[in-house]
N, C-alpha and C. Protein backbone atom coordinates (compact mmCIF):
# COMPACT_ATOMS: atom_id res chain seq x y z
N UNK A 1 36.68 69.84 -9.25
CA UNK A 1 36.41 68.60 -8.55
C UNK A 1 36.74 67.40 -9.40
N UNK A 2 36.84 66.40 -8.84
CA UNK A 2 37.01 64.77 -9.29
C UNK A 2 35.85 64.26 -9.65
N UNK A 3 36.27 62.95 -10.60
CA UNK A 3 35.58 62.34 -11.30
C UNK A 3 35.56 61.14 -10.53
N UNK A 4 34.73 60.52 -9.70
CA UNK A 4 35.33 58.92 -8.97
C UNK A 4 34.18 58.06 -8.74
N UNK A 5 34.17 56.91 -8.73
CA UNK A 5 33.45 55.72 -8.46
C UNK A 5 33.34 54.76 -7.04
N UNK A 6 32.74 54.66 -6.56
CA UNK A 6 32.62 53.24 -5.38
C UNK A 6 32.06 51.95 -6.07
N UNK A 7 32.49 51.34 -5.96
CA UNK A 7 32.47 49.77 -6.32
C UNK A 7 31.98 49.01 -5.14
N UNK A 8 30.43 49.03 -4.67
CA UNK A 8 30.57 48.34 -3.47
C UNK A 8 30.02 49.10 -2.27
N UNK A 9 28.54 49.70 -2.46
CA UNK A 9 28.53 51.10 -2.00
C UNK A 9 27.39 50.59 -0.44
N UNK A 10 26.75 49.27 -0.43
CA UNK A 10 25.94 48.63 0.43
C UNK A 10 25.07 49.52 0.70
N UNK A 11 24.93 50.40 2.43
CA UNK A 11 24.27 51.38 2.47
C UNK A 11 24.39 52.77 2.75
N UNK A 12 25.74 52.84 1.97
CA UNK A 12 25.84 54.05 1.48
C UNK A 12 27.10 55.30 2.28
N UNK A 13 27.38 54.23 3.44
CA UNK A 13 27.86 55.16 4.80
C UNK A 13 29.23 55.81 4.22
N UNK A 14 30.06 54.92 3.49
CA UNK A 14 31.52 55.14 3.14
C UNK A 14 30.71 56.26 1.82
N UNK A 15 30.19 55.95 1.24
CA UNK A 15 29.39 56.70 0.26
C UNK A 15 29.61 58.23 0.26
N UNK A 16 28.83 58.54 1.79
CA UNK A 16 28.62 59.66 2.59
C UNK A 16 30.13 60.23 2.32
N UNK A 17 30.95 59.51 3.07
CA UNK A 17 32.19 59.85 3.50
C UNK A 17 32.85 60.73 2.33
N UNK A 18 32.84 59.88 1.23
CA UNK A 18 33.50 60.27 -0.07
C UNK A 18 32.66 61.76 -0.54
N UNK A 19 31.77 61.53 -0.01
CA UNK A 19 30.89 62.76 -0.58
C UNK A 19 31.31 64.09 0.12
N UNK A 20 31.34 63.91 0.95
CA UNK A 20 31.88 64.97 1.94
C UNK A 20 33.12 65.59 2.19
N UNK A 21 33.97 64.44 2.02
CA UNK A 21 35.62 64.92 2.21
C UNK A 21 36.33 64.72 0.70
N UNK A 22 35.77 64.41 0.06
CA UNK A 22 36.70 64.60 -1.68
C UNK A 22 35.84 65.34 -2.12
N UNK A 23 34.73 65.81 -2.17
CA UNK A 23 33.76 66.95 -2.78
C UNK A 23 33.80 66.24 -4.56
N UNK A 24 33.62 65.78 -4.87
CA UNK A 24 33.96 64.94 -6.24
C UNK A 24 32.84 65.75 -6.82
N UNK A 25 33.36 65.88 -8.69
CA UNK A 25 32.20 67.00 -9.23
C UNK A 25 31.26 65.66 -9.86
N UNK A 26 31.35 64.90 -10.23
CA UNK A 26 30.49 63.41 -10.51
C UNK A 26 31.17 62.18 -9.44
N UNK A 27 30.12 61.53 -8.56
CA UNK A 27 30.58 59.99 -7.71
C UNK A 27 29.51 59.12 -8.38
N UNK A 28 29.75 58.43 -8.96
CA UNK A 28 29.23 57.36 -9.15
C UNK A 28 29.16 56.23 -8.30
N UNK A 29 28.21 55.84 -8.12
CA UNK A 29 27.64 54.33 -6.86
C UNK A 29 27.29 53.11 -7.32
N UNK A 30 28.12 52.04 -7.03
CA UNK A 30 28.12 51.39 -8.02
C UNK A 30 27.48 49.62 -7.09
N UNK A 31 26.53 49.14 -7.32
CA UNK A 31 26.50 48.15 -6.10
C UNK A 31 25.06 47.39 -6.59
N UNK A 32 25.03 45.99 -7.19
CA UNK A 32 24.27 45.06 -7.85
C UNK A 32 22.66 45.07 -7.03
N UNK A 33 23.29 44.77 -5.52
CA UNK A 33 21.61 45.59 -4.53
C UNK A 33 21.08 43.92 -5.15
N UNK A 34 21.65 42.77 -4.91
CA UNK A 34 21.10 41.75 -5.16
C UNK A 34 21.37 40.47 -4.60
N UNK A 35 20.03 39.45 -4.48
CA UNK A 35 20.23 38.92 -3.26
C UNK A 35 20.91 37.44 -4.17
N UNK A 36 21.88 37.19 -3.29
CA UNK A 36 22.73 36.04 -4.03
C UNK A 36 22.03 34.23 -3.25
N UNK A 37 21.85 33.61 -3.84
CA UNK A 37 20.97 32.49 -3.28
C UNK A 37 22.41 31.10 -3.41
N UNK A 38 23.51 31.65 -3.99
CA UNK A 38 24.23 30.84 -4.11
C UNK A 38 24.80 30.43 -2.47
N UNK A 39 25.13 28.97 -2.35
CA UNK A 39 25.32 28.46 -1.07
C UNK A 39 26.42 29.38 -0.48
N UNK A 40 27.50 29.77 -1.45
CA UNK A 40 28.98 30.35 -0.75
C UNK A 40 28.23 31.59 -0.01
N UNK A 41 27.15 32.14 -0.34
CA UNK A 41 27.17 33.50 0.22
C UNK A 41 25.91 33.27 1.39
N UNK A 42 25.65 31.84 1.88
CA UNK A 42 24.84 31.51 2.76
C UNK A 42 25.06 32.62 3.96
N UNK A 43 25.77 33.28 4.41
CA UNK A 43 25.89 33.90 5.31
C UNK A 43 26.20 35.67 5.38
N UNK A 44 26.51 35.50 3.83
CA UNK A 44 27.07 37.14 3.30
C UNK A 44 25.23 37.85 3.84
N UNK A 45 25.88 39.49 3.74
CA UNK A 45 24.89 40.30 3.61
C UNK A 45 24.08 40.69 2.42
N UNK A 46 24.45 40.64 1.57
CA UNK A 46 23.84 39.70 0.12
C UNK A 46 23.12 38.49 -0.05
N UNK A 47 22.99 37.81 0.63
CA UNK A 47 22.71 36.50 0.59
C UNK A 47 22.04 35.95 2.27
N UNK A 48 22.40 34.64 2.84
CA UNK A 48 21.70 34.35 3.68
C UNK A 48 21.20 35.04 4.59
N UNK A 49 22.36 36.17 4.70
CA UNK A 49 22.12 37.03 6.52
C UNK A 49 21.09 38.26 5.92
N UNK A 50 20.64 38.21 4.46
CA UNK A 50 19.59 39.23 4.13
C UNK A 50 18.42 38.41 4.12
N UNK A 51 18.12 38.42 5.72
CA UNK A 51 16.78 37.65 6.06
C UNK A 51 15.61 38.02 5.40
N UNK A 52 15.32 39.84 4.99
CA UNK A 52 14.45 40.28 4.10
C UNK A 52 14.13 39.75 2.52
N UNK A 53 15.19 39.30 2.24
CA UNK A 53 15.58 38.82 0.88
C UNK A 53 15.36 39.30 0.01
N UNK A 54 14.99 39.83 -1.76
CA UNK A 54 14.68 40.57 -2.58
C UNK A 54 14.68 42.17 -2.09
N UNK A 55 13.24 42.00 -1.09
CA UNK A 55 12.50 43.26 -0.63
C UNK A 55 13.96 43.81 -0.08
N UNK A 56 15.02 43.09 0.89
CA UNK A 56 15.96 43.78 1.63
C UNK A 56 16.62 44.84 0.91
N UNK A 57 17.18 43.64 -0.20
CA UNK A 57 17.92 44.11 -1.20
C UNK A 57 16.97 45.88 -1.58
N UNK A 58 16.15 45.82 -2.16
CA UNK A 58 15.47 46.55 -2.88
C UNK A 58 15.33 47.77 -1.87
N UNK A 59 15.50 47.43 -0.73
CA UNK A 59 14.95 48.55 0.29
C UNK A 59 16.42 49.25 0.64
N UNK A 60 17.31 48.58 0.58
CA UNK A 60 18.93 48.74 0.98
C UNK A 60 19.02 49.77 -0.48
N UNK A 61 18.69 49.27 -1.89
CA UNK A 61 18.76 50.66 -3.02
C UNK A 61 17.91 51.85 -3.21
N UNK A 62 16.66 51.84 -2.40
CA UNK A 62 15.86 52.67 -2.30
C UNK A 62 16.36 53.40 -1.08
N UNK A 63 16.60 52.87 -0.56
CA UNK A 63 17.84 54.10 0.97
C UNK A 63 18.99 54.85 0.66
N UNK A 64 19.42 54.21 -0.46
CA UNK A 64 20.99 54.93 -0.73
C UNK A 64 20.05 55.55 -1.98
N UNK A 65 19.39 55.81 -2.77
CA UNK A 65 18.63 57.17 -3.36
C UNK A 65 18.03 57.76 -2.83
N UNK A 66 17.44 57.55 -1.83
CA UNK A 66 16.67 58.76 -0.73
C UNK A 66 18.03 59.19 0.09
N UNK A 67 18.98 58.69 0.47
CA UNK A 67 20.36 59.02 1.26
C UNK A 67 21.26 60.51 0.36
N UNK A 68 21.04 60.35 -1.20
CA UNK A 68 22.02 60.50 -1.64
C UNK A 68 20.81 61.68 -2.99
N UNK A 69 19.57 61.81 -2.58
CA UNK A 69 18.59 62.44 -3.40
C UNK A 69 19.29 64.38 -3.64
N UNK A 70 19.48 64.91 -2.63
CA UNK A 70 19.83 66.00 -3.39
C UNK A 70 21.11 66.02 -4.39
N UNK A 71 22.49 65.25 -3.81
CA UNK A 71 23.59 65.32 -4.45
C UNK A 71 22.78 64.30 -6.71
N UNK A 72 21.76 63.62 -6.06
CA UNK A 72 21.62 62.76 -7.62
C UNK A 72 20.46 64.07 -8.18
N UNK A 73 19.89 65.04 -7.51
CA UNK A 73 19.51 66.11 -8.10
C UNK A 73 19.85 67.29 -8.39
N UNK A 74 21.26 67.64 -7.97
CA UNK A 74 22.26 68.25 -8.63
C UNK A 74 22.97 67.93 -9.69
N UNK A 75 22.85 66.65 -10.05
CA UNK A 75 24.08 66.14 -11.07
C UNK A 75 25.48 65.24 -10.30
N UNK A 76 25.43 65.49 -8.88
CA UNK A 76 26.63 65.17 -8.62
C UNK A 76 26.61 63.93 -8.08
N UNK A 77 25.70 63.03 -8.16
CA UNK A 77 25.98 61.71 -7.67
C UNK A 77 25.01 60.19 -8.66
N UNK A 78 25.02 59.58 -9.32
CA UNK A 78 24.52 58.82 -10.14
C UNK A 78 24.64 57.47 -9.62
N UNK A 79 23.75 56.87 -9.48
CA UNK A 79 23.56 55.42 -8.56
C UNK A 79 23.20 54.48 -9.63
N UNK A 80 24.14 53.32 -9.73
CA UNK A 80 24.26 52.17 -10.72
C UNK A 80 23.81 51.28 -9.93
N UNK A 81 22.51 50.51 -10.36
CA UNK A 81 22.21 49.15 -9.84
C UNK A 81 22.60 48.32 -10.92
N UNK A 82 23.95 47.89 -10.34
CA UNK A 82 24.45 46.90 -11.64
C UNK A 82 25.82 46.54 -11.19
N UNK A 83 26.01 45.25 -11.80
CA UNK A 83 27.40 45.06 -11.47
C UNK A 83 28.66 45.93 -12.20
N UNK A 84 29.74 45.59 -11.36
CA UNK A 84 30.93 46.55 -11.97
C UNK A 84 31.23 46.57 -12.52
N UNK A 85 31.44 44.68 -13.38
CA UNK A 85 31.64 45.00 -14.67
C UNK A 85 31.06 45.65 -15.78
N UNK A 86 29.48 45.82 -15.51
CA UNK A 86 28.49 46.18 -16.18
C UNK A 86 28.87 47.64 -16.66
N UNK A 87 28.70 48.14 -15.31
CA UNK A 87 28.84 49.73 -14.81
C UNK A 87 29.92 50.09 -15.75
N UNK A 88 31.01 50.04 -15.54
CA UNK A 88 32.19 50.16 -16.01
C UNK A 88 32.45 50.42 -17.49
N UNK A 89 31.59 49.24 -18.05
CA UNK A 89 31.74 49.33 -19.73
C UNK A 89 31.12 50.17 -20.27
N UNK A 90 30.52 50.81 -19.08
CA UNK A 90 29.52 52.28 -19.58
C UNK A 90 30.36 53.70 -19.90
N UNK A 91 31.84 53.12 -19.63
CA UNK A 91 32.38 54.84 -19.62
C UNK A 91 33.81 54.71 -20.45
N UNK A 92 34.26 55.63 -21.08
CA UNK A 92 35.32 55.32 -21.75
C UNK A 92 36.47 55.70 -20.59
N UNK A 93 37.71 54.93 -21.40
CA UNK A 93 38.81 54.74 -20.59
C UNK A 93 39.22 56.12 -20.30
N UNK A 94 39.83 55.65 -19.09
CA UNK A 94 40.62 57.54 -18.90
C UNK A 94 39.72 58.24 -17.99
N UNK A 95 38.43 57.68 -17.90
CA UNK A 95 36.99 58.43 -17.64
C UNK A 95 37.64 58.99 -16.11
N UNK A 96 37.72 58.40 -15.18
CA UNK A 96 37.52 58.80 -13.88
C UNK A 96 38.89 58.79 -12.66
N UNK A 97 39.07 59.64 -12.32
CA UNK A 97 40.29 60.10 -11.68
C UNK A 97 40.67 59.43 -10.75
N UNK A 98 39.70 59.03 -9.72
CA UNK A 98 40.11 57.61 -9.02
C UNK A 98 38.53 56.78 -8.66
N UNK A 99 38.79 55.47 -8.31
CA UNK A 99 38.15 54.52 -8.36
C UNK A 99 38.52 53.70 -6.92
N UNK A 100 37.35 53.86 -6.22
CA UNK A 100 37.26 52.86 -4.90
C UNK A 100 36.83 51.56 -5.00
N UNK A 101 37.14 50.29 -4.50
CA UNK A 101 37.09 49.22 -4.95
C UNK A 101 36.19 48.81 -3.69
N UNK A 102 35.18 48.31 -3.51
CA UNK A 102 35.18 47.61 -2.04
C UNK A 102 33.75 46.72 -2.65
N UNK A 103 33.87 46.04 -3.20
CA UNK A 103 32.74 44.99 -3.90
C UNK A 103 33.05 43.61 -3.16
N UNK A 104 32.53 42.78 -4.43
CA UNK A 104 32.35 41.01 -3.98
C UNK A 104 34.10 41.42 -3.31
N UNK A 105 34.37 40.69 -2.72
CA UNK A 105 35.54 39.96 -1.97
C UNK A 105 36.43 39.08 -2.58
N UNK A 106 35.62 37.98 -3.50
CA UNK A 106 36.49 36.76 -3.44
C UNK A 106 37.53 37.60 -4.52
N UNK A 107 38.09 36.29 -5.02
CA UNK A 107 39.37 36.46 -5.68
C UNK A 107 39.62 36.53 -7.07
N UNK A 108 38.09 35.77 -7.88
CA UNK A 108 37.79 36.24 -9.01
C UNK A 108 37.20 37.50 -9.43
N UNK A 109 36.58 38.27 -8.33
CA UNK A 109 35.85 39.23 -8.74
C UNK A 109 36.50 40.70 -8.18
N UNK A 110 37.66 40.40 -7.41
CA UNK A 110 38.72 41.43 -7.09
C UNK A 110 39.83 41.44 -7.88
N UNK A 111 39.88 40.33 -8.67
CA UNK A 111 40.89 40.54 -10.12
C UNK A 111 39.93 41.35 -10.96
N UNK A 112 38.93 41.32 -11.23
CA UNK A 112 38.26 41.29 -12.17
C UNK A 112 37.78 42.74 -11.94
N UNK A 113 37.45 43.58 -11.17
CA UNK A 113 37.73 44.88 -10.90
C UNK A 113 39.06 45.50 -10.68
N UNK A 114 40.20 44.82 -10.13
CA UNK A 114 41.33 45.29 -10.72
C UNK A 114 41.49 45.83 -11.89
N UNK A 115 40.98 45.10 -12.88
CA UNK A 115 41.49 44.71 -14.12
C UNK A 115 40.53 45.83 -15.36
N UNK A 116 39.47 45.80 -15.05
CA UNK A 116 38.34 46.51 -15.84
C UNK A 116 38.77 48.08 -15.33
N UNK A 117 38.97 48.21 -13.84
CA UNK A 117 39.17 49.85 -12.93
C UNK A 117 40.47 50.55 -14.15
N UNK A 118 41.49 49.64 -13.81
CA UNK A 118 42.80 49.85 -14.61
C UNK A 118 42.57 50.78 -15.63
N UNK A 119 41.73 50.05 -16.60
CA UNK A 119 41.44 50.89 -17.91
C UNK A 119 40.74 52.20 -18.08
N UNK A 120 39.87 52.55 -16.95
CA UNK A 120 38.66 53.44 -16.37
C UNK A 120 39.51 54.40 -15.98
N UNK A 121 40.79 54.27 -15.23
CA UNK A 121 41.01 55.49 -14.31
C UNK A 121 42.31 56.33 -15.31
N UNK A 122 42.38 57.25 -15.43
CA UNK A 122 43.28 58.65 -16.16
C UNK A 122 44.62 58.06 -15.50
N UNK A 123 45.92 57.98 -16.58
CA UNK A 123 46.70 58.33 -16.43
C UNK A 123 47.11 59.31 -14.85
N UNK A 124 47.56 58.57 -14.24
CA UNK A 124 48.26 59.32 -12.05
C UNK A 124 47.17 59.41 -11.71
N UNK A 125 45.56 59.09 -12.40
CA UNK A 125 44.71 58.43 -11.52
C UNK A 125 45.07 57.36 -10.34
N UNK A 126 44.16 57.42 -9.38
CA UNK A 126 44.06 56.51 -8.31
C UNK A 126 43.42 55.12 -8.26
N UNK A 127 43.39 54.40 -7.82
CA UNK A 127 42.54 52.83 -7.59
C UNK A 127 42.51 52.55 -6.14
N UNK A 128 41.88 52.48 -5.37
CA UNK A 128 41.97 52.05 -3.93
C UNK A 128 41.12 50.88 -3.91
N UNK A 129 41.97 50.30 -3.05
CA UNK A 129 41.29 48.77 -2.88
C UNK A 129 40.85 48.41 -1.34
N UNK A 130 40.01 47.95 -1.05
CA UNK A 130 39.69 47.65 0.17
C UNK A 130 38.91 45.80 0.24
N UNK A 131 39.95 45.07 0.77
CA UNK A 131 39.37 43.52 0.28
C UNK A 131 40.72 43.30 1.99
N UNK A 132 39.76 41.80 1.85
CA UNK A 132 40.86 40.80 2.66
C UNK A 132 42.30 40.32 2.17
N UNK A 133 43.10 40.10 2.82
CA UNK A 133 44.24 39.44 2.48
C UNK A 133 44.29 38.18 3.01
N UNK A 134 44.51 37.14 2.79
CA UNK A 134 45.07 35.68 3.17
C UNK A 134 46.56 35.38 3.32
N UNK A 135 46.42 35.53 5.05
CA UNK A 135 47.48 36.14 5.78
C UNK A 135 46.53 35.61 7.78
N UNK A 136 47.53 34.72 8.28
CA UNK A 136 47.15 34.86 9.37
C UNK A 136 46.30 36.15 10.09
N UNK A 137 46.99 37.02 10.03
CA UNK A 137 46.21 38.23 10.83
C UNK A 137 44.74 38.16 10.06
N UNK A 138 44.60 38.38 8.66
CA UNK A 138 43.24 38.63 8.19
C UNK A 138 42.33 37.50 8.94
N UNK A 139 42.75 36.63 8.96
CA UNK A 139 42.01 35.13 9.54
C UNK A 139 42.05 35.95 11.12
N UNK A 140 42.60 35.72 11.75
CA UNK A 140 41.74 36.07 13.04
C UNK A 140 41.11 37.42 13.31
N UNK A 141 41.30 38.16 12.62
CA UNK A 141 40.84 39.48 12.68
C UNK A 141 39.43 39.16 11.77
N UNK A 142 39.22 39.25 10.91
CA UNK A 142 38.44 38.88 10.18
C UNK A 142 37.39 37.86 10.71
N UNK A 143 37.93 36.60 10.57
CA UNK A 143 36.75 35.71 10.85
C UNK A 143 36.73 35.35 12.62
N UNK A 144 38.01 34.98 13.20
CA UNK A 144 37.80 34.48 14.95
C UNK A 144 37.05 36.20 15.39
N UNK A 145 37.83 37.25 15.39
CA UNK A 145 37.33 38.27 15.99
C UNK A 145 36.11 38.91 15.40
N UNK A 146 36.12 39.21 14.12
CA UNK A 146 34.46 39.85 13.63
C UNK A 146 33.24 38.81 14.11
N UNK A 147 33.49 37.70 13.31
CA UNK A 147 32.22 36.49 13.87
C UNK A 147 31.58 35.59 14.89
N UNK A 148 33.21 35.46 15.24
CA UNK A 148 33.01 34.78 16.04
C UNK A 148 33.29 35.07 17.96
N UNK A 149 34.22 35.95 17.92
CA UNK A 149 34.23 36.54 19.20
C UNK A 149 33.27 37.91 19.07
N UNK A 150 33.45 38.93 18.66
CA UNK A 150 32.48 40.04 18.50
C UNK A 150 31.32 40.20 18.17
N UNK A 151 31.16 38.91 17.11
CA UNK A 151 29.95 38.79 16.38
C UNK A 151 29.25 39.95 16.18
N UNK A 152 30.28 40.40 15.04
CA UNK A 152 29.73 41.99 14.11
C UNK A 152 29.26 41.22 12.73
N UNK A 153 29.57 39.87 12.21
CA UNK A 153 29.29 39.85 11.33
C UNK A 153 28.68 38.09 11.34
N UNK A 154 28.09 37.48 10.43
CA UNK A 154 27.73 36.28 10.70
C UNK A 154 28.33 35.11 10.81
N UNK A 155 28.66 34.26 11.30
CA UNK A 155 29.52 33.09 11.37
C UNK A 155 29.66 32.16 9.69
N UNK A 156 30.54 32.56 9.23
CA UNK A 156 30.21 31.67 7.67
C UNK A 156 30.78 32.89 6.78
N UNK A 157 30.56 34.35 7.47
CA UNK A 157 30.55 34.88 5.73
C UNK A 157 31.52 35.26 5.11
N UNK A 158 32.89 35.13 5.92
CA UNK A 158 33.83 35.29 5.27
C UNK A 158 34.10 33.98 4.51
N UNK A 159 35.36 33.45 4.14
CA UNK A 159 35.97 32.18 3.49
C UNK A 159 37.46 32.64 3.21
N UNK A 160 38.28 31.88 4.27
CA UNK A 160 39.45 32.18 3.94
C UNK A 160 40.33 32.16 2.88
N UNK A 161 39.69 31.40 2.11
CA UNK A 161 40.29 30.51 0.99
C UNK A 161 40.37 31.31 -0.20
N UNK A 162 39.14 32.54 -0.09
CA UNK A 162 38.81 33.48 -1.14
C UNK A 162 39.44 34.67 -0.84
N UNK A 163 40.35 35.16 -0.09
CA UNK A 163 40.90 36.16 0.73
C UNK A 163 41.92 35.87 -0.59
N UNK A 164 42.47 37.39 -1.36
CA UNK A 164 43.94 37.38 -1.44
C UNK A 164 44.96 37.50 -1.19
N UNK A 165 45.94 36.76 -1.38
CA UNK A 165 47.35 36.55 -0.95
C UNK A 165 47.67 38.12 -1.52
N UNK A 166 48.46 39.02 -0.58
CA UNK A 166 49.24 40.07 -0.68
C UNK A 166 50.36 39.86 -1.74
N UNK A 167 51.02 38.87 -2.42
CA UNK A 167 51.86 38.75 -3.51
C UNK A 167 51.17 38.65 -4.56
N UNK A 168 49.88 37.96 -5.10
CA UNK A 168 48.89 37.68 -5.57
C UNK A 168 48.40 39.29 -6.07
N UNK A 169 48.07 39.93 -5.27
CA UNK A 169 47.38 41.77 -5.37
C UNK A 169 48.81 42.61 -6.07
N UNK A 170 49.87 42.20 -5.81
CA UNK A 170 51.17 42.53 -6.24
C UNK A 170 51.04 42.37 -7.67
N UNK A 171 51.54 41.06 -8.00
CA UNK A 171 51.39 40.64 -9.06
C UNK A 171 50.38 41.11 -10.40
N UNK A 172 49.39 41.37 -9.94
CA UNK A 172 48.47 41.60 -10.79
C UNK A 172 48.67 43.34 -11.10
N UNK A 173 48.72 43.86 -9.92
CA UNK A 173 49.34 45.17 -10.65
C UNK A 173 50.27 45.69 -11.09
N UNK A 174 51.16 44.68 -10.68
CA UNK A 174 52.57 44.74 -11.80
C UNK A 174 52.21 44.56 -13.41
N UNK A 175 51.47 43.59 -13.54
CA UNK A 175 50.63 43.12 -14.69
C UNK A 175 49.93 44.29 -15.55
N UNK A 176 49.20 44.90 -14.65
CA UNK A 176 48.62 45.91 -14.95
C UNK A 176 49.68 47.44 -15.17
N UNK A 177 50.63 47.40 -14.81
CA UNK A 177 51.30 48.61 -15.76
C UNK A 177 51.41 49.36 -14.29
């Protein structure tokens, strides 16, 4: 089995997924489980739209260890309340065969797991990324259709501005080797 990480694990569902269909012999879960009071995330699920606030947070990491209790009492699943960069500096390079990305969003903190993952994952290791692009389609798909016509998600919590440009995600992994 594989060695792999989620970056971004909320409550756990994609979690599941990975658990089930890659059979990984260690997954690591990787997700801060903290409530952000900063104005930009007035609407994120982190932040404003976690009407519970602290307790939410706290109850959202106490679900994904009761979710995930036999695989973390086998050995095969280890739950990081901590950020990625944190997490990350915990393991030597090479450590983990592939690495799922699906954390903060914006554009500093999706370089910034780019960039730290890079070093983490083995040689024809994997990196998968899952973020917005800034790109017409992401804009109406994203914010007119999720928020505002469907209203799956809250009005505010995206920000187009923090979406990366698809040459931008290029670039950086050209950078990266």
């Amino acid at each position: 089995g594989s060695v792999g990480m989620e970056i971004g694990v909320h409550i756990g569902d994609f979690s599941r997924q990975l658990l089930d269909s890659v059979a990984p012999r260690e997954l690591h879960l990787v997700d801060p489980w903290e409530l952000s009071t900063d104005t930009a995330y007035a609407r994120a699920w982190y932040g404003g739209a976690a009407k519970g606030g602290t307790a939410e947070m706290d109850a959202r990491f106490a679900g994904v260890k009761a979710r995930f209790a036999a695989a973390i009492e086998a050995g095969i699943v280890t739950v990081h309340r901590s950020y990625s960069g944190d997490a990350l500096a915990g393991f030597p390079d090479g450590y983990f065969d592939w690495i799922y990305i699906d954390g903060n969003h914006t554009y500093d903190f999706v370089r910034q797991d780019l960039e730290l993952s890079d070093r983490k994952v083995k040689p024809g290791g994997l990196m998968v990324l899952s973020t917005l692009n800034r790109t017409p389609a992401a804009f109406a798909l994203a914010i007119v259709g999720a928020e505002y016509v469907e209203r799956l998600l809250p009005k505010g919590n995206h920000h187009y501005q923090d979406f990366i440009k698809p040459a931008e995600l290029a670039a950086w992994l050209r950078d990266a080797g």
